[in-house]
Protein backbone atom coordinates (compact mmCIF):
# COMPACT_ATOMS: atom_id res chain seq x y z
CA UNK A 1 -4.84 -0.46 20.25
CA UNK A 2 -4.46 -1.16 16.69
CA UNK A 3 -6.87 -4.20 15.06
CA UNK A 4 -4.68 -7.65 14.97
CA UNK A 5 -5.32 -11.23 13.71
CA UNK A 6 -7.56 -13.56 15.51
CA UNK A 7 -6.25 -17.07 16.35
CA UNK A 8 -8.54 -19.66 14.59
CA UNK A 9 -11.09 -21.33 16.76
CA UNK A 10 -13.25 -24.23 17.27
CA UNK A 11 -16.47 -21.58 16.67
CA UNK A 12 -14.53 -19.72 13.96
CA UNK A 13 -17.64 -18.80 11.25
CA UNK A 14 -16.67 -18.67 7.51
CA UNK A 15 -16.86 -15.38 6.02
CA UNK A 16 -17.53 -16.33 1.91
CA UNK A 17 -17.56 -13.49 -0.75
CA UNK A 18 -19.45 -13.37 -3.92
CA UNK A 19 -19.64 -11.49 -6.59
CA UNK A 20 -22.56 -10.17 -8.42
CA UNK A 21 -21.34 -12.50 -11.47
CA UNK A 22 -21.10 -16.10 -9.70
CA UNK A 23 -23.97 -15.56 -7.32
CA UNK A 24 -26.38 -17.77 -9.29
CA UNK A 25 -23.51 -20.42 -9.88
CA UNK A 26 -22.91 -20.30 -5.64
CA UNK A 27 -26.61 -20.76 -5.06
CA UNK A 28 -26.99 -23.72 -7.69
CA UNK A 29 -24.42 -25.36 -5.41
CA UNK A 30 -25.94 -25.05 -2.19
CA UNK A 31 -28.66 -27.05 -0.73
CA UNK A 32 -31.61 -26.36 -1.75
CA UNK A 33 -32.99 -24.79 1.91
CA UNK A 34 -29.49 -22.75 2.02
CA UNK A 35 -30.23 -21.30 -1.15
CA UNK A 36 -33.93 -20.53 -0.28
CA UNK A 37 -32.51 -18.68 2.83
CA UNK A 38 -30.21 -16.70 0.90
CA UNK A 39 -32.93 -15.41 -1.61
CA UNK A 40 -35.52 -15.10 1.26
CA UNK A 41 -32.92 -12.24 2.62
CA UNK A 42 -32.77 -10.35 -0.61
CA UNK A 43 -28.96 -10.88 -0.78
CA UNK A 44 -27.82 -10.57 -3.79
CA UNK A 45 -23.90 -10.14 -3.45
CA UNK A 46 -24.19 -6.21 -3.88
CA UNK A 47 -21.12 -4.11 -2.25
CA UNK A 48 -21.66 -3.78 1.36
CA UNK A 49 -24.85 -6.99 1.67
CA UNK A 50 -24.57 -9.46 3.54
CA UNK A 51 -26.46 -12.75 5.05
CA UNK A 52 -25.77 -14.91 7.82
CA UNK A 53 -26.77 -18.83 7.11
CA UNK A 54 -27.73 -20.50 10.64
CA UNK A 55 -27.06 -23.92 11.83
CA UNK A 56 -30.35 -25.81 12.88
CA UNK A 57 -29.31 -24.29 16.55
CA UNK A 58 -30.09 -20.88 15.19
CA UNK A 59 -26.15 -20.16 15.71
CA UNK A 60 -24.27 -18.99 12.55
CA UNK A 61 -22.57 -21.28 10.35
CA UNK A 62 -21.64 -19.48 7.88
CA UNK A 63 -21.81 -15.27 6.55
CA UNK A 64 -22.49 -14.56 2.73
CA UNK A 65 -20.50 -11.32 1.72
CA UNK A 66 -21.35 -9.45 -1.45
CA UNK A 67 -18.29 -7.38 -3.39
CA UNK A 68 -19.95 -6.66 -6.43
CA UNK A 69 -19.54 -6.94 -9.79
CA UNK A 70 -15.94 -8.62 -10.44
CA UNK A 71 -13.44 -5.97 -10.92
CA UNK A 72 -15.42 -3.49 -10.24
CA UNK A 73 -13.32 -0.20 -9.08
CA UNK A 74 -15.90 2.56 -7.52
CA UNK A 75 -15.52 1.07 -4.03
CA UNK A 76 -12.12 0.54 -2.43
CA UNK A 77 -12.10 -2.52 1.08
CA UNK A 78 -15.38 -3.76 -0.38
CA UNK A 79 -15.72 -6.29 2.11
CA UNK A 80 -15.12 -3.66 4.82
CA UNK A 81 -18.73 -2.53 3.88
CA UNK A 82 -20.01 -5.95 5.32
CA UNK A 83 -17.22 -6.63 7.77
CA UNK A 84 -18.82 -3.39 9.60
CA UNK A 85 -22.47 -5.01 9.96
CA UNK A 86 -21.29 -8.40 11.18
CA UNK A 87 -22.84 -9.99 14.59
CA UNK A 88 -20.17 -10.79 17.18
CA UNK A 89 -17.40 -13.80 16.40
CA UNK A 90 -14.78 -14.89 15.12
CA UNK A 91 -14.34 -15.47 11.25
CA UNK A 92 -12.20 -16.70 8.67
CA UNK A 93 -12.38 -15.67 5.13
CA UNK A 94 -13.30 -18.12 2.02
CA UNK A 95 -12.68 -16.60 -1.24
CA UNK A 96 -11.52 -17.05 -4.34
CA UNK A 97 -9.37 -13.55 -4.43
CA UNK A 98 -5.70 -13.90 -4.59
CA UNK A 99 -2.68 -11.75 -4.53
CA UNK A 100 -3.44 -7.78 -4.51
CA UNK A 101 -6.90 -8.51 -3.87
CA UNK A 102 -6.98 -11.03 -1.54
CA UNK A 103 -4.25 -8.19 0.54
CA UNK A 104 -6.93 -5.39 -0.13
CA UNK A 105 -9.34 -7.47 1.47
CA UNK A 106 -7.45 -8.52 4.39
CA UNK A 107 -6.10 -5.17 5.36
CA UNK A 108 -10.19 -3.83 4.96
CA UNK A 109 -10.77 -6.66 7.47
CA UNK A 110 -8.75 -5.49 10.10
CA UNK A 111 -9.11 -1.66 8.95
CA UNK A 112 -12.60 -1.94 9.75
CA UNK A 113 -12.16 -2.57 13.40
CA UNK A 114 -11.00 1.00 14.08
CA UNK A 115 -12.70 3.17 16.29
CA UNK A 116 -11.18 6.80 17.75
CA UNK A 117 -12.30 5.92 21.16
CA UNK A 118 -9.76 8.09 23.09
CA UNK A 119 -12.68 11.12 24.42
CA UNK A 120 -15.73 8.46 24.25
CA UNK A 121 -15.80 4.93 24.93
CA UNK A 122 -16.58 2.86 21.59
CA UNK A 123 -19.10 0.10 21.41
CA UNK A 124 -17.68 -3.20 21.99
CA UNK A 125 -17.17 -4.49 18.39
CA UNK A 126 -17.25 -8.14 19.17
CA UNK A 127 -15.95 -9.07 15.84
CA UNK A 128 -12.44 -10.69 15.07
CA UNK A 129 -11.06 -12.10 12.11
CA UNK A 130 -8.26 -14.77 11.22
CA UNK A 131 -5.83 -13.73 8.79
CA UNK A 132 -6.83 -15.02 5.48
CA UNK A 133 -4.52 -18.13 4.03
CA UNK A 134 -2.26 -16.78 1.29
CA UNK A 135 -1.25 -13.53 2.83
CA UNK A 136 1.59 -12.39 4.76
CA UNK A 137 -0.21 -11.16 8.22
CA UNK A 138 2.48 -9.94 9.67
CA UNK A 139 2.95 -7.45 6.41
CA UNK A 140 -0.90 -6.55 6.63
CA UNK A 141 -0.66 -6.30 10.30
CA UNK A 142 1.83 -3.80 10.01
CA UNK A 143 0.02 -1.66 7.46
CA UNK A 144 -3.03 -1.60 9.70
CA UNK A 145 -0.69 -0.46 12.44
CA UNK A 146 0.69 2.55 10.27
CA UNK A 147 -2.79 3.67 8.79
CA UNK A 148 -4.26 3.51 12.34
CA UNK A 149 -1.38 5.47 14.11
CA UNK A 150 -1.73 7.91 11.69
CA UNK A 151 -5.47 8.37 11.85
CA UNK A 152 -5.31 8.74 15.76
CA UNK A 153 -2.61 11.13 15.44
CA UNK A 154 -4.60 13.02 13.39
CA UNK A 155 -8.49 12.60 15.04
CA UNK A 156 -6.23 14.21 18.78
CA UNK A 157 -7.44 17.78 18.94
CA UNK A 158 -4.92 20.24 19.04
CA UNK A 159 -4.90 20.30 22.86
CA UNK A 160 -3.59 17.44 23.24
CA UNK A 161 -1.87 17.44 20.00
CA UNK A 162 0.82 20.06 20.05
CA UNK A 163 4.51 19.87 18.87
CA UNK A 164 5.35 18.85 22.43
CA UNK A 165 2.72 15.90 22.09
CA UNK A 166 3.77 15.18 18.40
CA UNK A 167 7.54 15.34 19.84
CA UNK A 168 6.03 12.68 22.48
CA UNK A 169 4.60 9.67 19.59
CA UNK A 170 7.62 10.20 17.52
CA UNK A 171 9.52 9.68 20.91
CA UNK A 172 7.55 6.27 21.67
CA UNK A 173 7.55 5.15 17.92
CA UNK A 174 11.49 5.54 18.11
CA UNK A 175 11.80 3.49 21.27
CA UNK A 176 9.05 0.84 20.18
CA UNK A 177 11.66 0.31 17.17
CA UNK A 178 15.16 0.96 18.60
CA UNK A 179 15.84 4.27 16.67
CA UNK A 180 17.30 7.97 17.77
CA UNK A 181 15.48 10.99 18.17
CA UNK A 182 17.00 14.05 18.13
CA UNK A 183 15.21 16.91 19.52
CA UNK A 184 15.85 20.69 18.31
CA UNK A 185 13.57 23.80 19.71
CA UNK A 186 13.03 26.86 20.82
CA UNK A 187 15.96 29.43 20.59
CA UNK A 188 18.23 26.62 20.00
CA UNK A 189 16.04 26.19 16.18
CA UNK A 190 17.95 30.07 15.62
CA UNK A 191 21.22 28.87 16.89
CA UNK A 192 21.41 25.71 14.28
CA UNK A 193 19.98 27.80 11.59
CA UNK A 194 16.21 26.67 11.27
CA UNK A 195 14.88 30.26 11.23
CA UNK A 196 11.75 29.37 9.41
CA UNK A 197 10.42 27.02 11.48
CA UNK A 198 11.45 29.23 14.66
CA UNK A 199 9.33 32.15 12.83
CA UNK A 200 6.46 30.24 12.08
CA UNK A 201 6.27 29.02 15.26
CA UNK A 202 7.23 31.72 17.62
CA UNK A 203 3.88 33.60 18.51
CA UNK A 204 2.68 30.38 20.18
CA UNK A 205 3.39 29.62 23.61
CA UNK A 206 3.98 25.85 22.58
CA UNK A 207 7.25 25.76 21.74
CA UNK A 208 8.68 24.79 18.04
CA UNK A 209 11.00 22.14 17.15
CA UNK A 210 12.36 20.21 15.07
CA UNK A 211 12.00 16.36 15.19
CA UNK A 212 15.08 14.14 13.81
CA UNK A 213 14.43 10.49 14.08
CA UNK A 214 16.80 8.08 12.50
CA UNK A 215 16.72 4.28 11.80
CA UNK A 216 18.50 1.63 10.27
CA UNK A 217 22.42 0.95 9.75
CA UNK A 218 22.83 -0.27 5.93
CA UNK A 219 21.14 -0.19 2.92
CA UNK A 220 19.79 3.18 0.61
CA UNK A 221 18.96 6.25 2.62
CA UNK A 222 15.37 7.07 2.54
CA UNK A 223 14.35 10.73 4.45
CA UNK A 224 11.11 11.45 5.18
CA UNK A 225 9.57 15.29 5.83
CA UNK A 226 6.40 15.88 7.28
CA UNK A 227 4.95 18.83 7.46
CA UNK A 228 3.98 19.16 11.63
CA UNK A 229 1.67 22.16 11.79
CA UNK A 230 -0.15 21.14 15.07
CA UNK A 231 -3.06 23.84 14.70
CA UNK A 232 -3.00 26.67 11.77
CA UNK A 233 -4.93 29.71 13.04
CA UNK A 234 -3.29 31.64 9.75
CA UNK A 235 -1.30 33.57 11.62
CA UNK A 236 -1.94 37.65 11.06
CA UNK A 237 -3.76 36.43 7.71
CA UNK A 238 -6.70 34.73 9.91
CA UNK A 239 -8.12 31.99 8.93
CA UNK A 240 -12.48 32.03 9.04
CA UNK A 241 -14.18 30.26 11.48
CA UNK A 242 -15.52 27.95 8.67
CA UNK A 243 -11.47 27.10 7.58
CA UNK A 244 -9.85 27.10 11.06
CA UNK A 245 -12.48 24.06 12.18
CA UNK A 246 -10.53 21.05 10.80
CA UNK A 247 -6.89 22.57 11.37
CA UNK A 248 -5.82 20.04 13.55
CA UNK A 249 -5.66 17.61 10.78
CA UNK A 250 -2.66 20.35 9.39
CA UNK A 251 -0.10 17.65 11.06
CA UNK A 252 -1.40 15.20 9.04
CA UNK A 253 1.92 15.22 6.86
CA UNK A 254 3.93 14.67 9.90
CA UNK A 255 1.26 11.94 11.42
CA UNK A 256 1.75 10.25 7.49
CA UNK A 257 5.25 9.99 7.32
CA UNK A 258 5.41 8.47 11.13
CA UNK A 259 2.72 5.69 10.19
CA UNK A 260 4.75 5.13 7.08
CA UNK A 261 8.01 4.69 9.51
CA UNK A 262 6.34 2.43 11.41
CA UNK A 263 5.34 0.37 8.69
CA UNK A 264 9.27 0.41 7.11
CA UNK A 265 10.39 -0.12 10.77
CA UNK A 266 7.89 -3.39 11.68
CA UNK A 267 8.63 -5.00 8.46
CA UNK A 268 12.57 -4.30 9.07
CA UNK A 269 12.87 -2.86 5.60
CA UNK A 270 16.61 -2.83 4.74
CA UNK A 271 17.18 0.64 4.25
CA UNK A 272 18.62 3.36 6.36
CA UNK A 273 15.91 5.69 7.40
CA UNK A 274 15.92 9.31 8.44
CA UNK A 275 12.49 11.14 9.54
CA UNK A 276 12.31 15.06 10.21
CA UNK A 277 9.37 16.87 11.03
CA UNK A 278 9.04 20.35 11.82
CA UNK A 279 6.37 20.72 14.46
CA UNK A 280 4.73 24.12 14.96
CA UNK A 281 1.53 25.66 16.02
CA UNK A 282 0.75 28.72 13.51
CA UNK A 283 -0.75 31.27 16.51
CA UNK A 284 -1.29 35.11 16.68
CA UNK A 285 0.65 37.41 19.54
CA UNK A 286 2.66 40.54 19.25
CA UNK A 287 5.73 38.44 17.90
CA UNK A 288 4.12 37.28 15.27
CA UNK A 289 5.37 37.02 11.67
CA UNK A 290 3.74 39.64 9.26
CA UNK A 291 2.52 40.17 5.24
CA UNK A 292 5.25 41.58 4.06
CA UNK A 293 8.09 40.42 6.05
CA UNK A 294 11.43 39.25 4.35
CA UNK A 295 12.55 36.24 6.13
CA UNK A 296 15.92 33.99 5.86
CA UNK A 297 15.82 30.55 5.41
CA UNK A 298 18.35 27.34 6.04
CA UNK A 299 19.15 27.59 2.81
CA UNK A 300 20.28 30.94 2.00
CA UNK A 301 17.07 32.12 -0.21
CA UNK A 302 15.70 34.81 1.08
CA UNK A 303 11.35 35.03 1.29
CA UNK A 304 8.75 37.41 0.87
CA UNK A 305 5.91 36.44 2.82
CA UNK A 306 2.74 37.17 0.90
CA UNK A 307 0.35 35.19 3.24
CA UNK A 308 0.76 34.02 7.11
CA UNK A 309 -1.33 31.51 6.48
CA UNK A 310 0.93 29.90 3.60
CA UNK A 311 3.43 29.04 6.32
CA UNK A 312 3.54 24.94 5.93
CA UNK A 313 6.26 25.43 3.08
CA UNK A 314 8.30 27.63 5.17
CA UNK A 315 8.56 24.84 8.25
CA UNK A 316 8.95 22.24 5.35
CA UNK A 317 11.54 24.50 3.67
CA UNK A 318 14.34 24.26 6.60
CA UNK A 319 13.88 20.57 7.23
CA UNK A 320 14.28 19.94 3.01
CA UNK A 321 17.52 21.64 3.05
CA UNK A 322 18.71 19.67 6.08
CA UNK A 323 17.66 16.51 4.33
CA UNK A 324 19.42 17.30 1.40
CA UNK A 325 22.61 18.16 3.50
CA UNK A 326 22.56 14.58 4.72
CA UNK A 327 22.62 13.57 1.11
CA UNK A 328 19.90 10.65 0.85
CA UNK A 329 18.88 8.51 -2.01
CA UNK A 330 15.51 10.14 -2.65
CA UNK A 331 13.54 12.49 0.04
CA UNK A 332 9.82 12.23 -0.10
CA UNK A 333 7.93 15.11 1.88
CA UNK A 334 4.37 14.87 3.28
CA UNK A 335 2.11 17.94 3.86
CA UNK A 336 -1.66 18.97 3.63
CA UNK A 337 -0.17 22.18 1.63
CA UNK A 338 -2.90 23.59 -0.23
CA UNK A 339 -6.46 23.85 -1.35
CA UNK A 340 -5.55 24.09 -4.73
CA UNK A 341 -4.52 20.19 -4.13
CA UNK A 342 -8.16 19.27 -3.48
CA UNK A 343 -9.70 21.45 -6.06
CA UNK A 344 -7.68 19.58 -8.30
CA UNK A 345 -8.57 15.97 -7.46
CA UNK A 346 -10.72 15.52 -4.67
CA UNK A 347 -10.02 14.39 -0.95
CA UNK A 348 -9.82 10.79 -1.70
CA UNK A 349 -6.26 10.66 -4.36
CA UNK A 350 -3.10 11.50 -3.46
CA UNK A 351 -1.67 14.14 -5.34
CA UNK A 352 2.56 13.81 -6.16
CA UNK A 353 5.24 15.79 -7.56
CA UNK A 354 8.64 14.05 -8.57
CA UNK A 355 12.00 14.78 -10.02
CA UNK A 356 12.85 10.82 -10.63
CA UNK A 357 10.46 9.13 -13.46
CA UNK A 358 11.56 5.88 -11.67
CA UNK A 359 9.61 7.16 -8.61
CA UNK A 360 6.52 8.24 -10.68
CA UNK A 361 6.40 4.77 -12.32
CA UNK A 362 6.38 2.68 -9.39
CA UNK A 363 3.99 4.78 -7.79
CA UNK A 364 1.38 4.22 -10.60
CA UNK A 365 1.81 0.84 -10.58
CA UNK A 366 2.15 -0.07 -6.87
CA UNK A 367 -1.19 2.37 -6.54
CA UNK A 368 -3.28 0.27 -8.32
CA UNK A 369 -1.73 -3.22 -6.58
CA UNK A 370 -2.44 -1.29 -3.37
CA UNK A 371 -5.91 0.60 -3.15
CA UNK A 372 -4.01 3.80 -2.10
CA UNK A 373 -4.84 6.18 -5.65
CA UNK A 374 -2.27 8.81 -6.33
CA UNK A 375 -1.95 10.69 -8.85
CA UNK A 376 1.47 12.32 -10.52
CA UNK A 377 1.10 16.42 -10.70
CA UNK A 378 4.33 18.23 -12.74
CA UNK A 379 6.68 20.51 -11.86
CA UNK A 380 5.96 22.58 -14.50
CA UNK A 381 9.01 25.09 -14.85
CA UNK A 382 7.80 27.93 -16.92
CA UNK A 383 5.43 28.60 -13.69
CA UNK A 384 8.53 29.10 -11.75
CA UNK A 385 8.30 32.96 -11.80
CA UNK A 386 5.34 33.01 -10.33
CA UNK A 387 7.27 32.12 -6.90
CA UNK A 388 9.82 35.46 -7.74
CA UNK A 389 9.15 38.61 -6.19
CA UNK A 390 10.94 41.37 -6.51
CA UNK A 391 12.23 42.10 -3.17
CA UNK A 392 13.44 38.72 -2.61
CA UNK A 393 14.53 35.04 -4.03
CA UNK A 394 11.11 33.48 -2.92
CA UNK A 395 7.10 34.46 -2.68
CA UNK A 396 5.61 32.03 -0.28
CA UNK A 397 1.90 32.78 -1.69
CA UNK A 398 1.97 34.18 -5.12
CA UNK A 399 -1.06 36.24 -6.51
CA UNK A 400 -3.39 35.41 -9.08
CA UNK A 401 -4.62 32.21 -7.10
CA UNK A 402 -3.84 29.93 -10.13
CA UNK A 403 -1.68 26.92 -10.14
CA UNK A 404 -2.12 26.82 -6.22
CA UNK A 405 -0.41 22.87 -5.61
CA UNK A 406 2.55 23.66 -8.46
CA UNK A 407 3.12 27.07 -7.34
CA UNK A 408 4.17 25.22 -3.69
CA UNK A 409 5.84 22.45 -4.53
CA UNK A 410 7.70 24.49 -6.98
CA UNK A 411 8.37 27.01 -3.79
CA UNK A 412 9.44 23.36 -1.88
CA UNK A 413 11.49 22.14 -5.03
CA UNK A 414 13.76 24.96 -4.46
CA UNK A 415 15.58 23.42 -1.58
CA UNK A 416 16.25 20.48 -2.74
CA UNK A 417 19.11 21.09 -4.83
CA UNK A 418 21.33 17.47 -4.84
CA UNK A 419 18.65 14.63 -3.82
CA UNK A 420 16.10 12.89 -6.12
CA UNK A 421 12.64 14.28 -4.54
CA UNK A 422 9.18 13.16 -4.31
CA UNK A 423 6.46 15.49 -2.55
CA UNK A 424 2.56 14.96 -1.92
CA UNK A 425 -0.10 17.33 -1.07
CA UNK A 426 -2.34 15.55 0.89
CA UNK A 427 -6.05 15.94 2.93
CA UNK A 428 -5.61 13.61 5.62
CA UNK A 429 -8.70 13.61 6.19
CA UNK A 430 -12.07 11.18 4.95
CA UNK A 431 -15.16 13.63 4.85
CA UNK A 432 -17.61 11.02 4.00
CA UNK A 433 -17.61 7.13 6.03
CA UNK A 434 -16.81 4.54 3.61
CA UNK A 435 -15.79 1.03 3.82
CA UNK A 436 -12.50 0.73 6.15
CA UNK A 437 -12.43 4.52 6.23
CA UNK A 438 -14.40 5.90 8.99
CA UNK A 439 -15.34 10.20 8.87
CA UNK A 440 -12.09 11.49 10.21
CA UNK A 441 -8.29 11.65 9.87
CA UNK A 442 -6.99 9.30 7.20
CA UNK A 443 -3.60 8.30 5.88
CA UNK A 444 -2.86 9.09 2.01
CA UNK A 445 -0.36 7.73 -0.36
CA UNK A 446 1.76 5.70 2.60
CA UNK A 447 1.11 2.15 1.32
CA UNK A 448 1.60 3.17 -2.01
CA UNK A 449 5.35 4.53 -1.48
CA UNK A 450 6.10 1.60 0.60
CA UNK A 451 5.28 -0.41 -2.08
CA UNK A 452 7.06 0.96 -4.51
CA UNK A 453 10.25 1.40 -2.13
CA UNK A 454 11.97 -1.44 -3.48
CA UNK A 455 11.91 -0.68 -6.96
CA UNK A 456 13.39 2.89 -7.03
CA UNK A 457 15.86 1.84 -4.35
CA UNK A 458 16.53 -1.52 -5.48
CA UNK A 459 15.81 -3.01 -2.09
């Protein structure tokens, strides 16, 4: 269950923050014994530190919570560093942050309280906290709702996270907010003309589909594409051991761009919203596709396939064309595409490529109001015959190994033809613990385009 609000209480305990530069001024103003405690501790309002004062009872009365030097920008949900270490109770934060960091600090709150529990039963957390006055909790609530849908979509191993079971928690996110779901697999992906997702997908015994959820009566039209690879052995091209162990985080497009519906969906964002996701499992049998294979796509271009295990922008090329048939106001696909992508900046930013400026500008700046980095990669045209062969219109893993993250959304770009068209090449995944972030599947770049929604639709 995702992390909500606490009611306030009779026994609710304040939660204060201070910063590194106002600690001295917030001790001169305490009693004198308060103070004493505080520097008896060794707190000293560091990221992460914290100190409980106690009544004369020994309960608490109040917890001390460092963040740092003011403005400081090395650690994102500060508070969430502290938030993790408190004793049980309720508490209510008191703090002078307002606006984008006083919503940073509230959604760390509640992101803190997630735990993966569905193979292991978590510790009981005890902790609760009330939403902070000056923020919209329903809004925050609904981002932690998102983010945490999306990490336990992506933490379910891929036995019990197949396209059938990816088909399922688009099903129930549809129903929990009124929309359709349309359903398209197996032969019947060959008989609507989705032939790369049906190749892709064929040599496993899970069958593929294609998942069409739509939302929403009036307003722009927003479609979302996320790439729904539910395990990527690399097909023919094998994947090592070493590469093959986190590949049940290669959903973690799709399991994006469904926590990002939820959020538009809770918050009843007035636009009309479409969601496709091509959900395959890349396996290895006699059927499978092969290096050097030719294959036809939705939209007429024709693909040499170079690699089997480059096969996320073949799934994501049929569903682009269809959203681009249905002629939206932007299309914004979601896929962990390529290593290049993290070569290039890490698994903690959220690499983007778009055709509309408008997009790349309120990205930047609803980024930084956010705590969700991105960071704009180019299109960059002259690299475009790179993706040529000779035998056919595309190469779906050109040679040479440079440009890796261009090269594919270059490859992508190519079937969008009539839509403005944002794409990211995520991770999806945290490698490290850090504040609000636990080691394990994480959502990238979501908050960030649902902030800047309104401005390039003009919602």
């Amino acid at each position: 269950m995702s992390p909500q609000f606490a009611p306030p209480s009779a026994t609710t305990i304040a939660l204060i923050t201070v910063t590194t530069d106002d600690f001295e001024a917030t001790l001169a103003n305490l009693p004198n014994a308060s103070a004493d405690w505080l520097r008896a501790t060794g707190f000293a309002a560091s990221i992460g530190a914290m100190a409980a004062l106690p009544n004369a009872d020994g309960s608490i009365k109040a917890v001390y919570v460092g963040l740092g030097a003011k403005g400081q920008t090395r650690v994102r949900f500060g508070i969430a560093a502290a938030a993790a270490k408190l004793p049980a109770g309720t508490y209510a934060l008191d703090t002078m942050l307002t606006g984008p960091a006083l919503e940073e600090a509230a959604l760390g709150l509640l992101l803190s309280l997630y735990q993966f529990d569905r193979y292991k039963a978590a510790p009981a957390q005890g902790r609760a906290f009330v939403a902070p006055i000056g923020v919209d909790a329903v809004r925050i609530e609904a981002l932690a709702d998102g983010e945490c849908l999306t990490r336990d979509l992506i933490n379910t191993p891929a036995s019990d996270m197949g396209p059938d079971e990816l088909a399922d928690a688009a099903q129930i996110l549809a129903a929990q907010h009124g929309a359709t779901m349309v359903i398209i697999q197996g032969d019947d992906l060959l008989n609507q003309n989705f032939p790369l997702i049906h190749t892709v997908g064929r040599a496993s015994p899970r069958t593929p589909r294609l998942i069409d959820m739509s939302w929403g009566h009036y307003g722009p039209k927003l479609t979302l594409v996320g790439k729904g690879v539910c395990f990527d052995t690399g097909g023919l091209n094998l994947k090592p051991g070493a590469s093959m162990g986190l590949m049940k985080k290669d959903m973690g497009g799709a399991a994006t761009v469904l926590g990002l519906a939820h959020m538009i969906m809770a918050l009843k964002t007035p636009l009309q919203l479409r969601v496709l996701i091509p959900a395959v499992e890349n396996s290895v049998d006699g059927s499978a596709f092969r290096p050097g294979d030719v294959l036809n796509s939705r939209k007429g271009l024709t693909v040499e396939i170079n690699n089997t295990d480059a096969e996320g922008r073949l799934v994501l090329a049929d569903a682009l064309t269809l959203a681009d048939e249905g002629k939206p106001d932007h299309i914004i696909s979601m896929a962990t595409l390529t290593g290049a992508a993290r070569v290039a900046v890490g698994p903690d930013i959220a690499p983007f490529f778009t055709t509309d400026d408008a997009m790349a500008r309120a990205l930047a700046q609803a980024a930084a109001e956010v705590a969700d980095p991105v960071w704009q990669m180019p299109f960059h045209d002259p690299y475009e015959a790179m993706i040529e062969p000779q035998i056919a219109d595309l190469d779906n893993a050109p040679s040479g190994g440079f440009a890796g993250s261009i090269t594919a959304a270059l490859f992508l770009r190519r079937f969008v033809t009539d839509t403005p068209y944002t794409h990211f090449d995520i991770y999806g995944w945290n490698p490290t613990a850090a504040p609000a972030r636990p080691k394990g599947g994480v959502g990238m770049g979501a908050r960030a385009i649902l902030a800047a929604l309104p401005d390039v639709l003009d919602l």
